[in-house]
C-alpha atoms as a PDB file:
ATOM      1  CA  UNK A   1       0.000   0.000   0.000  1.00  0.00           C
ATOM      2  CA  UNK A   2       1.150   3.248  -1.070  1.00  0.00           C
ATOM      3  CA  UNK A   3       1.926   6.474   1.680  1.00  0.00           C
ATOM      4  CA  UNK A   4       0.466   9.148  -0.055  1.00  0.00           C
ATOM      5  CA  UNK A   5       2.325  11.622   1.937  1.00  0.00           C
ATOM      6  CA  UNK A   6       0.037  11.099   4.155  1.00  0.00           C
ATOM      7  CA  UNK A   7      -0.268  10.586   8.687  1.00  0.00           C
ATOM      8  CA  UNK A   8      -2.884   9.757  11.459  1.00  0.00           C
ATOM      9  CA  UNK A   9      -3.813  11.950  13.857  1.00  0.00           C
ATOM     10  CA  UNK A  10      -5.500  10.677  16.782  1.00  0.00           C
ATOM     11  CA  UNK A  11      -7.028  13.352  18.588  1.00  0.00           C
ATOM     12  CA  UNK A  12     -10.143  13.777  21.509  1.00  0.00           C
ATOM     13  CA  UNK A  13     -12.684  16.236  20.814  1.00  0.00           C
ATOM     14  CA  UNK A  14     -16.028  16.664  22.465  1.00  0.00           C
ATOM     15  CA  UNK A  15     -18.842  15.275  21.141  1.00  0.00           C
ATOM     16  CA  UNK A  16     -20.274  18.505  20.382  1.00  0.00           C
ATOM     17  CA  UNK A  17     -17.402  18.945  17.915  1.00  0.00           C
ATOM     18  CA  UNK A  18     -17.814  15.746  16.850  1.00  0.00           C
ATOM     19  CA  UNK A  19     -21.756  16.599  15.454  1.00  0.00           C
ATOM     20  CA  UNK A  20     -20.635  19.530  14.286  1.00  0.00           C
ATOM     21  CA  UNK A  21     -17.910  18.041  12.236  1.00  0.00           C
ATOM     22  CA  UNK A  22     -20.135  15.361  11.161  1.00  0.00           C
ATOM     23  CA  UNK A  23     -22.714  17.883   9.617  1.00  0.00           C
ATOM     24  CA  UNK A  24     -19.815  19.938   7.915  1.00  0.00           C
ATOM     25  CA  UNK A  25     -19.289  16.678   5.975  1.00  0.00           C
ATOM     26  CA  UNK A  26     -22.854  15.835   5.347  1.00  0.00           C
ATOM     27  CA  UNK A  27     -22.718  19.774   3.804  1.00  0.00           C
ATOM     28  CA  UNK A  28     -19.760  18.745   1.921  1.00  0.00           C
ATOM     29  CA  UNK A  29     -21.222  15.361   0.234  1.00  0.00           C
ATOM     30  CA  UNK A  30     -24.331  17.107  -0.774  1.00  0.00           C
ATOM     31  CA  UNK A  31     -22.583  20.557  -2.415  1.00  0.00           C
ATOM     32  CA  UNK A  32     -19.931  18.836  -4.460  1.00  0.00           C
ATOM     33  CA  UNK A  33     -20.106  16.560  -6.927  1.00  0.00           C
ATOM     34  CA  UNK A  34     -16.715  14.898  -6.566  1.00  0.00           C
ATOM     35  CA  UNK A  35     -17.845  11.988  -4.779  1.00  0.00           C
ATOM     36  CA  UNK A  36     -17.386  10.313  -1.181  1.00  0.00           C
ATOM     37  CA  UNK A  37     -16.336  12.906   1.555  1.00  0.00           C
ATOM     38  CA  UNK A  38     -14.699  11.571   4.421  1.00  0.00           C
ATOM     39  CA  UNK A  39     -13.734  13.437   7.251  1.00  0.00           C
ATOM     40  CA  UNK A  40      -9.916  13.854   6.287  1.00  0.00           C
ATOM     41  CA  UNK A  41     -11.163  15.533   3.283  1.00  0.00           C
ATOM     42  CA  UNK A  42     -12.788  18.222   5.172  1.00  0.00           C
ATOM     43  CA  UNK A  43     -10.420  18.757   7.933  1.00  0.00           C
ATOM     44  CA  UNK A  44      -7.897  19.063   5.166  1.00  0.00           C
ATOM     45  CA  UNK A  45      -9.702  21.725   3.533  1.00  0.00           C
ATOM     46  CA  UNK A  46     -10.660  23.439   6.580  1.00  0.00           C
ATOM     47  CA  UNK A  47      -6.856  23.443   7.348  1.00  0.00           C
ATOM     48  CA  UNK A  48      -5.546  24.627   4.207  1.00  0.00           C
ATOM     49  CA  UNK A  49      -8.214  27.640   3.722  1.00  0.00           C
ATOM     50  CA  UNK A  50      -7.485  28.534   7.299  1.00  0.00           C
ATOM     51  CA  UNK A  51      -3.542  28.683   6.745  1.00  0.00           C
ATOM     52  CA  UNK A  52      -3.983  30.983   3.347  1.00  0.00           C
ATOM     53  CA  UNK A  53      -6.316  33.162   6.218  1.00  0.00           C
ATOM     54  CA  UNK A  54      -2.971  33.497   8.509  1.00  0.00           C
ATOM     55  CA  UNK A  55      -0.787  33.858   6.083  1.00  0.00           C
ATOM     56  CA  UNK A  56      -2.546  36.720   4.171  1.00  0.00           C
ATOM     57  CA  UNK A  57      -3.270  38.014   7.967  1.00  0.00           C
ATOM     58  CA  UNK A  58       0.629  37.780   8.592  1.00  0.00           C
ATOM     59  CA  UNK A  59       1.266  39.641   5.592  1.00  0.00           C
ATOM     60  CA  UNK A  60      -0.736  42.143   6.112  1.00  0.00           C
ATOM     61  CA  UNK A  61       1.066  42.951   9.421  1.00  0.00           C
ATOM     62  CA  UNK A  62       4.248  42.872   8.023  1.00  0.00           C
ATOM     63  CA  UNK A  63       3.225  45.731   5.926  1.00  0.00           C
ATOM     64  CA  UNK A  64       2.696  48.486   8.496  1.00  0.00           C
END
């Protein structure tokens, strides 16, 4: 079996985050049309538009 780049994480959340993260994902797998959603997919994408936020944030500081 191939890597992919790719880790586990094993972390604890509350259960509340749990729902919440479960109905982000049901949101995902009825507004796209690229298939199967799992949960890696949308943390992923909740990462990576979150670090273009900070950087772009971290840029903007850097300019005054």
């Amino acid at each position: 079996m191939a890597d992919n780049g790719r880790i586990q994480l094993n972390v604890r959340v509350t259960k509340e985050t749990s729902d919440k993260l479960d109905e982000i994902v049901e949101y995902y797998q009825d507004n796209t049309k690229i298939g199967r959603i799992y949960k890696g997919d949308v943390l992923t994408d909740i990462i990576e538009k979150s670090y273009e936020v900070m950087l772009k944030q971290k840029k903007s500081r850097i300019r005054i």
